[in-house]
Protein backbone atom coordinates (compact mmCIF):
# COMPACT_ATOMS: atom_id res chain seq x y z
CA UNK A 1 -13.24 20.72 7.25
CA UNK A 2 -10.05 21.22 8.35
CA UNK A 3 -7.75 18.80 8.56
CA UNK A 4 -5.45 18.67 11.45
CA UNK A 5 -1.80 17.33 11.94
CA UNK A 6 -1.10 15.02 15.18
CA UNK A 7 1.51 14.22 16.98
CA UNK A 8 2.03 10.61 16.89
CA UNK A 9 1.45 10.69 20.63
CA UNK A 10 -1.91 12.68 20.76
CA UNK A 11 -3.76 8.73 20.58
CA UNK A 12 -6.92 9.97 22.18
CA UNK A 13 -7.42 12.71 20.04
CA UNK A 14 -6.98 11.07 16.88
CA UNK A 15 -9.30 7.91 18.74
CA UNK A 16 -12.03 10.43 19.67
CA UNK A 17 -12.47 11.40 15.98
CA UNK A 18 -12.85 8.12 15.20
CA UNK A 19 -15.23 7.59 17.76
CA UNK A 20 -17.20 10.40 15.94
CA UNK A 21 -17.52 8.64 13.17
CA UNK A 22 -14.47 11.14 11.43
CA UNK A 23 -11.48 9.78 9.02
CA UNK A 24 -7.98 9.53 10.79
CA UNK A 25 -4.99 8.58 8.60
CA UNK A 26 -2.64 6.47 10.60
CA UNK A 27 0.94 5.44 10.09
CA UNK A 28 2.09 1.88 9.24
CA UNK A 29 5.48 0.53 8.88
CA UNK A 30 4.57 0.28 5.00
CA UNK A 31 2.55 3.26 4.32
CA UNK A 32 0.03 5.60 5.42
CA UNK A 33 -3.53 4.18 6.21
CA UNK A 34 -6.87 5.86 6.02
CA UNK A 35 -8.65 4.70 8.89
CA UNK A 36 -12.65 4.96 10.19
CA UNK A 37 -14.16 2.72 12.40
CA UNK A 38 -14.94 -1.08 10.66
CA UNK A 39 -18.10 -1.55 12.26
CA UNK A 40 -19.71 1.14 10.87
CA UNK A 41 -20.89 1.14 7.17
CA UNK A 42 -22.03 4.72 6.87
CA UNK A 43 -18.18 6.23 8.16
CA UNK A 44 -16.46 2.95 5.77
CA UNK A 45 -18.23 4.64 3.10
CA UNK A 46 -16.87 7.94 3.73
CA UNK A 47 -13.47 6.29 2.89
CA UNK A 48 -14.53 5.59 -0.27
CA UNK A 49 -16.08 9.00 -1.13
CA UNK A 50 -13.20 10.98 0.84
CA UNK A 51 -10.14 8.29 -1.87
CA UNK A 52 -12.64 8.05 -5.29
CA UNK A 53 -11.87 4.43 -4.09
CA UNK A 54 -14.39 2.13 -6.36
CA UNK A 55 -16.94 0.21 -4.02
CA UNK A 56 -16.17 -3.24 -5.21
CA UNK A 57 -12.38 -2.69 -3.78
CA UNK A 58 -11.92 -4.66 -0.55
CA UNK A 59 -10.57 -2.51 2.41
CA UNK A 60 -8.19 -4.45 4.96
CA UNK A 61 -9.30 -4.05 8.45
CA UNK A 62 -6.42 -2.97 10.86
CA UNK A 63 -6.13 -4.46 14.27
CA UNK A 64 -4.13 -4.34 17.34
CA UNK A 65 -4.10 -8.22 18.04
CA UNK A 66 -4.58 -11.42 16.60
CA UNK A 67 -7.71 -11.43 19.76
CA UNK A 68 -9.53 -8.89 17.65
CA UNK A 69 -9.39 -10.66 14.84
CA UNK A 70 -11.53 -13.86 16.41
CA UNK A 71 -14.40 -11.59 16.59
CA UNK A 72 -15.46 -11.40 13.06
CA UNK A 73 -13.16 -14.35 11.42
CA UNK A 74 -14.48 -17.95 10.81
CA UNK A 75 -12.78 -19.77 13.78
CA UNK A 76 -12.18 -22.65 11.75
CA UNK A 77 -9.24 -20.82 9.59
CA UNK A 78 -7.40 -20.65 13.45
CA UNK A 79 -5.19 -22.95 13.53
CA UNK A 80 -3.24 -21.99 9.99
CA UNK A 81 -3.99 -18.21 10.70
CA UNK A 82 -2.22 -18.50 13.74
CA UNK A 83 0.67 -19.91 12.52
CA UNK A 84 1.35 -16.56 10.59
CA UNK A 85 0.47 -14.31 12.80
CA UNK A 86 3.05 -15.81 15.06
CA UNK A 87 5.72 -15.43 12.52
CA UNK A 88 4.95 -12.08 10.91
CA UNK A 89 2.31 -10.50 13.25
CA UNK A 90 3.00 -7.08 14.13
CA UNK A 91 4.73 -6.80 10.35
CA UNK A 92 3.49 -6.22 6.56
CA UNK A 93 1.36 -9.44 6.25
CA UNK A 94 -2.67 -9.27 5.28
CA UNK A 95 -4.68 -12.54 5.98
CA UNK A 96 -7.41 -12.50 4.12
CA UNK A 97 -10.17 -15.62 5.77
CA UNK A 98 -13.99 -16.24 5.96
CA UNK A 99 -16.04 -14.02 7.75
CA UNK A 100 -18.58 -14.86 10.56
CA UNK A 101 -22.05 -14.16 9.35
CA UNK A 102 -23.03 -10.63 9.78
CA UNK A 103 -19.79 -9.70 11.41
CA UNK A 104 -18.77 -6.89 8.79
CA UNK A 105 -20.50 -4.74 6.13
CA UNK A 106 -20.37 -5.19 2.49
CA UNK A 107 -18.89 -1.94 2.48
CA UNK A 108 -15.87 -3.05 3.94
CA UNK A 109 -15.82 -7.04 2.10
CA UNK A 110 -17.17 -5.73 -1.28
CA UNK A 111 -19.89 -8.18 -0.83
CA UNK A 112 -17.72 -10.96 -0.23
CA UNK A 113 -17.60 -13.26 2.52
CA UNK A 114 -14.38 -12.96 3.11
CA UNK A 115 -12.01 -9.64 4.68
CA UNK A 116 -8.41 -9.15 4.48
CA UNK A 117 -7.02 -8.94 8.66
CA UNK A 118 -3.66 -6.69 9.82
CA UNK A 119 -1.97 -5.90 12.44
CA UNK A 120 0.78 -3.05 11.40
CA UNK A 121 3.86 -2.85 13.40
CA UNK A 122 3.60 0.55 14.54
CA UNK A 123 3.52 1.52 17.78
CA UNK A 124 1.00 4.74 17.59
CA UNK A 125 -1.34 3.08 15.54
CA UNK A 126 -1.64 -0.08 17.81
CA UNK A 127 -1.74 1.81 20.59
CA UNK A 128 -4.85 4.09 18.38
CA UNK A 129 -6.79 0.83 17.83
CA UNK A 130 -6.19 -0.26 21.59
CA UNK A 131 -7.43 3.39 23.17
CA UNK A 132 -10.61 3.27 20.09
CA UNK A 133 -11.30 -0.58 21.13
CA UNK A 134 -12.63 -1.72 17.79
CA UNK A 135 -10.84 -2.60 14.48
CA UNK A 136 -10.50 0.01 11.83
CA UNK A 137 -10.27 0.33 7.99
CA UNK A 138 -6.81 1.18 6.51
CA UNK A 139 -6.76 1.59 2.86
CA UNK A 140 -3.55 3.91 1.60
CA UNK A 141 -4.71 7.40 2.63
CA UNK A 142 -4.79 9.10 -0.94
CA UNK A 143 -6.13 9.60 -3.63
CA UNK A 144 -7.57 6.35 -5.58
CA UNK A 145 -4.84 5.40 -8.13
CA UNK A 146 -1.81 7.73 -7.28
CA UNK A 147 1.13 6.81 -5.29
CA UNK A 148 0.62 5.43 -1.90
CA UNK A 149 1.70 7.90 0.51
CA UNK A 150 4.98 7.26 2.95
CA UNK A 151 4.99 10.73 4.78
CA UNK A 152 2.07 12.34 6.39
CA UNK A 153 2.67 15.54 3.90
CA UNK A 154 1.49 13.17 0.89
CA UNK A 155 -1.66 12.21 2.86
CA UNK A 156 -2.01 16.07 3.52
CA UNK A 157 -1.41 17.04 -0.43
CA UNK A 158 -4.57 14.59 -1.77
CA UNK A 159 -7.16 14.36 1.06
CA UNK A 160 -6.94 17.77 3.37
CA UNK A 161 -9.97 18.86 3.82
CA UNK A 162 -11.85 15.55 3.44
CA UNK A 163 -10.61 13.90 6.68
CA UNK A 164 -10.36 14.83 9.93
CA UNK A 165 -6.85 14.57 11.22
CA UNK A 166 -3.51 12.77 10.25
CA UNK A 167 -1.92 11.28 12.81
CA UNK A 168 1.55 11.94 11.80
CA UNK A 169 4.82 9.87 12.78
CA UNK A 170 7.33 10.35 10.60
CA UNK A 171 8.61 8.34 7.24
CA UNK A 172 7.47 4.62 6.71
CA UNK A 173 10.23 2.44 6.88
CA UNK A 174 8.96 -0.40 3.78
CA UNK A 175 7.61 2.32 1.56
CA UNK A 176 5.47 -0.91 -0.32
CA UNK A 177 2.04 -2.16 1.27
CA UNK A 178 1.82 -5.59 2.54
CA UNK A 179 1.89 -8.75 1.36
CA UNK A 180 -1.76 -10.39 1.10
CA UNK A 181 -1.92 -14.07 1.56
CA UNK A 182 -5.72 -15.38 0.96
CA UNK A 183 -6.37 -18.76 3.22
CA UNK A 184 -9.81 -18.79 1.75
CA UNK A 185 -8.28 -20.52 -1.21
CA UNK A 186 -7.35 -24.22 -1.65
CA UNK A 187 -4.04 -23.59 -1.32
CA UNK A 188 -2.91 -20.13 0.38
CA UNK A 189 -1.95 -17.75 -2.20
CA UNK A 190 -0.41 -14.81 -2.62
CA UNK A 191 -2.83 -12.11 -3.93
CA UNK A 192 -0.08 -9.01 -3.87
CA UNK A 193 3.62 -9.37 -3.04
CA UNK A 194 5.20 -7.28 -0.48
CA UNK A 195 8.19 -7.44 1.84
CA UNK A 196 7.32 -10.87 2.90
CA UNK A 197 8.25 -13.36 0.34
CA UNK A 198 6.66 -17.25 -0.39
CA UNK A 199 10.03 -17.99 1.02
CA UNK A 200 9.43 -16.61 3.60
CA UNK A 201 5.63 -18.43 4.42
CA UNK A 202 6.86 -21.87 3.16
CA UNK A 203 9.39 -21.36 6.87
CA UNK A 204 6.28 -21.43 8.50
CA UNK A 205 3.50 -23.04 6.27
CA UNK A 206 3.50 -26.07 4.27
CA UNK A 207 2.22 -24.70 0.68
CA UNK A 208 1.83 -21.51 -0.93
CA UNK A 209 0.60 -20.28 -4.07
CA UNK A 210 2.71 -17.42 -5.53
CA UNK A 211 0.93 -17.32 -9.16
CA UNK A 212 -0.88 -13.46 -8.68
CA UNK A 213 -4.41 -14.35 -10.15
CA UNK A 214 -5.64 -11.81 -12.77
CA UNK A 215 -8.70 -10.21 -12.23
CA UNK A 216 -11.00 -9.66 -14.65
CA UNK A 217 -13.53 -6.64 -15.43
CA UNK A 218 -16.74 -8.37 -13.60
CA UNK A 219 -14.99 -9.87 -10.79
CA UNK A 220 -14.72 -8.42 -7.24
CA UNK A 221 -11.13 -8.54 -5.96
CA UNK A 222 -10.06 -9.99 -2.50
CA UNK A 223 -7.49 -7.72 -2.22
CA UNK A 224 -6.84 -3.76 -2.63
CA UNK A 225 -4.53 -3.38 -5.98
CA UNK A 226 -5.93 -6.50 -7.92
CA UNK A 227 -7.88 -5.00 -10.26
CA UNK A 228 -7.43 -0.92 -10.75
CA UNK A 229 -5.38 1.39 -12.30
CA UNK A 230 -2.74 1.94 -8.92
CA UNK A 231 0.28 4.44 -7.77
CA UNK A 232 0.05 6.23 -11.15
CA UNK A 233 1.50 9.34 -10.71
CA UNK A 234 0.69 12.41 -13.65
CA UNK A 235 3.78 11.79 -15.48
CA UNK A 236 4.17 8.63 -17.84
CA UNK A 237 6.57 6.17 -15.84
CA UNK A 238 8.94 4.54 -18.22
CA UNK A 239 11.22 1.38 -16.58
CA UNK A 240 14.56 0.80 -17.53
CA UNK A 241 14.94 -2.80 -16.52
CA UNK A 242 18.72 -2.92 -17.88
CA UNK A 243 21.32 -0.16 -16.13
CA UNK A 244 23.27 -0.21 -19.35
CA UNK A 245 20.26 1.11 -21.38
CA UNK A 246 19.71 4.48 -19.00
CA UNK A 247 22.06 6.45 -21.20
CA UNK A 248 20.51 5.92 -24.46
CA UNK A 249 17.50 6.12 -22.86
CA UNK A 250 18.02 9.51 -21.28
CA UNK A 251 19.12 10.63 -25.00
CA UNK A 252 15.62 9.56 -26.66
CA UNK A 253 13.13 11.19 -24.15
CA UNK A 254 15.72 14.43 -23.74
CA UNK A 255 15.02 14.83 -27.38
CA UNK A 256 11.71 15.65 -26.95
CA UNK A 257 12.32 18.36 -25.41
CA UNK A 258 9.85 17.68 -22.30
CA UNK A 259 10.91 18.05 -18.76
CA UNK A 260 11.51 14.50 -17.68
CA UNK A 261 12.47 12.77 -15.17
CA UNK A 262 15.01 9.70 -13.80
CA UNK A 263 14.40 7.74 -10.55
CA UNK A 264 17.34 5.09 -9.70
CA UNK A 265 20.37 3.94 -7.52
CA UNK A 266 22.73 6.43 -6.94
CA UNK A 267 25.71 4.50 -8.82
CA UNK A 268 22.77 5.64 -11.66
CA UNK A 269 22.43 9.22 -10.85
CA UNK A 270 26.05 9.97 -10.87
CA UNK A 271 25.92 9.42 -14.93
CA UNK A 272 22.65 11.62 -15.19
CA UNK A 273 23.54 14.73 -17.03
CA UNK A 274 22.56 17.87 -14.54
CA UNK A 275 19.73 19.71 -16.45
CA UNK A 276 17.57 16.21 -15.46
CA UNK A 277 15.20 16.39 -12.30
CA UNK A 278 16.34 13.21 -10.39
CA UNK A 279 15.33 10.86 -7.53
CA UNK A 280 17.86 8.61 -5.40
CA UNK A 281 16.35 4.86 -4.88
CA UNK A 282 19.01 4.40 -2.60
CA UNK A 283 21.53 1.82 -2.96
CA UNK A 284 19.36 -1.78 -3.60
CA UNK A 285 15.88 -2.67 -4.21
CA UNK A 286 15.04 -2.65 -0.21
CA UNK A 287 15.76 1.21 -0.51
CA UNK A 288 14.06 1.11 -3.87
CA UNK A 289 11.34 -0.07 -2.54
CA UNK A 290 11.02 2.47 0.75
CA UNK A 291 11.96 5.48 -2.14
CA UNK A 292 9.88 4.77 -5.00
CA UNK A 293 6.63 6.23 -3.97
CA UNK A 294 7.87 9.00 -2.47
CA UNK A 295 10.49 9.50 -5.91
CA UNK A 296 7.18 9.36 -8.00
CA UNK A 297 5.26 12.28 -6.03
CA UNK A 298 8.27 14.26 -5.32
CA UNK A 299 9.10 13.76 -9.57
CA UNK A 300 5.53 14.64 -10.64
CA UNK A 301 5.45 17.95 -8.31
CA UNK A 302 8.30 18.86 -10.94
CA UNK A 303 5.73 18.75 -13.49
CA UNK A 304 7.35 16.24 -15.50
CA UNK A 305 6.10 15.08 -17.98
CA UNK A 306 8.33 11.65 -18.48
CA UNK A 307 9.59 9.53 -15.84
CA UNK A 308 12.12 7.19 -16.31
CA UNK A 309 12.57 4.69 -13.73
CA UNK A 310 15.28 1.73 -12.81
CA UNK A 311 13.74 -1.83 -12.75
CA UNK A 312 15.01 -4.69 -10.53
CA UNK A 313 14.46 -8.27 -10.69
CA UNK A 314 11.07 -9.47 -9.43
CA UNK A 315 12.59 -12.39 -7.30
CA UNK A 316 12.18 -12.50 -3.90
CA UNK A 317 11.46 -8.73 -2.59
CA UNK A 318 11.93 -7.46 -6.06
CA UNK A 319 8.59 -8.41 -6.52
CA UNK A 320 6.95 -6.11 -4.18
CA UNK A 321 8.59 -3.28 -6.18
CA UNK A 322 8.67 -4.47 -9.63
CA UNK A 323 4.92 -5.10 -9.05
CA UNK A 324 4.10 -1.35 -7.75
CA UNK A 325 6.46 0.21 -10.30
CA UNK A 326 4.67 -2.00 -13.24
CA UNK A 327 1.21 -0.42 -12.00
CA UNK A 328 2.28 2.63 -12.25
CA UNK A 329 4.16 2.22 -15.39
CA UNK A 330 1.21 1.19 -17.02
CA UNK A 331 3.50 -2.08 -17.89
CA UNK A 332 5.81 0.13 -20.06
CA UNK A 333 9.01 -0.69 -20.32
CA UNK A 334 11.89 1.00 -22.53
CA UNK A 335 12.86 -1.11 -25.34
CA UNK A 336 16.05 -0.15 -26.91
């Protein structure tokens, strides 16, 4: 098929292909979704076959109030839920709570009995989900394991011709996929850290659990990015976690004579000698964090074959973007 490119004000034609049971991808303020209607487990498949997502990977369902969400949630979870979604709701925050019998396929829990709940603040795709009427799934729109795409021309580069339209609106504005926060367990917890920090609960809950629980190979996760290989772009990433190191580092992999890459502040770049493909993070670890998928694709369609990329602390929303940039290091870091 082929895929088209929407305006982010054509709503009804990107909610009639969902009504045909077709894959939209849909903007979020974090990144791009890839979105078919929950209800249906023969089109929530598709999203799997259209990503090479594996089937035991949760998909968050997307809605366009915390009304919608009532519908297939375990009432009981209402009074905490609603706390947070009063605080952060439209924004970057995934709830994940018991299901109602029935409510949703397997396809979309990976067999569990819980699902993760949404509601992006985006103004095109709420208004999608309003005109469709029913929830949809929203897992990053590309392919299953390479950088999360932040422009609709990254959604268009790994799945054209596997989904029906993009519904294009511009550059996300976080660049790192929400926060999850699972209520399911004894004490909430934070199952992936994004924009939204424990700090940042504990103003409007009483406990939170910020310990990221390791997955292991039998288990199903409750939350996209738990337990595969994520945002790994061709080239190995390298991180740099101190600035001082960059220039030595540069040295070692420009010795082996491989194109390579550097990704990091611009104080950074201005010390990068020019022969080096480079990608600006911006100024902090906010604009590192809306940059760095975007840096990674835009590196790796250099053909690069190294990529060496500035770490920041993991405190507070460091750890949305030292967690990303870790997955798609592989965890390797350049020791000097």
């Amino acid at each position: 098929m082929e895929t088209e490119i929407l305006k982010s004000t054509q709503i009804q034609e990107a909610a009639d292909f969902l009504a045909q049971g077709q894959l939209v991808a849909f903007p979020t303020e974090t990144v791009y979704g890839l979105g078919a209607d929950a209800t249906r487990p023969d089109v929530v498949k598709d999203v799997y076959a259209a990503k090479g997502r594996p089937s035991d990977n949760p998909l968050i369902v997307h809605v366009s109030s915390p009304e919608m969400v009532w519908e297939y949630a375990d009432n009981s979870y209402k009074p905490l839920a609603e706390k947070l979604m009063n605080a952060f709701w439209p924004g970057p925050l995934t709830i994940i709570m018991p299901i109602q019998p029935g409510k949703l396929s397997k396809a979309v829990t990976g067999g569990l009995t819980t699902a993760a709940f949404r509601m992006p603040n985006n103004k095109a795709t709420l208004n999608l989900i309003k005109t469709f009427g029913k929830p949809i799934v929203g897992p990053s729109a590309n392919t299953s394991g390479k950088p999360s795409p932040t422009l609709a021309k990254h959604v268009y580069h790994d799945l054209h011709d596997k989904i029906a339209a993009i519904l294009d609106d511009g550059p996300t504005k976080i660049g790192v996929e929400s926060t999850v926060i699972d209520l399911s367990a004894d004490v909430p917890t934070i199952l992936r850290p994004g924009m939204i920090d424990s700090d940042d609960l504990l103003k409007v809950i009483d406990n939170v659990n910020s310990d990221h629980h390791k997955v292991s190979a039998g288990e199903v996760p409750k939350a996209p990015g738990m337990k595969y290989k994520h945002y790994a772009p061709k080239a190995q990433v390298v991180i740099v976690d101190d600035v001082n190191d960059f220039k030595q580092a540069i040295a070692e992999y420009g010795a082996k004579n491989v194109p390579m890459g550097v990704m990091a502040t611009d104080e950074i770049l201005q010390e990068v000698p020019e022969n080096v493909s480079t990608y600006s993070l911006g100024k902090d670890v906010i604009s590192a964090s809306r940059n760095l998928f975007a840096g990674l694709r835009q590196l790796d369609s250099q053909n690069v074959q190294y990529i060496l990329a500035q770490g920041f602390s993991d405190e507070g929303h460091g750890a949305a973007y030292s967690n990303r940039l870790n997955k798609s290091a592989g965890n390797t870091h350049y020791k000097n």
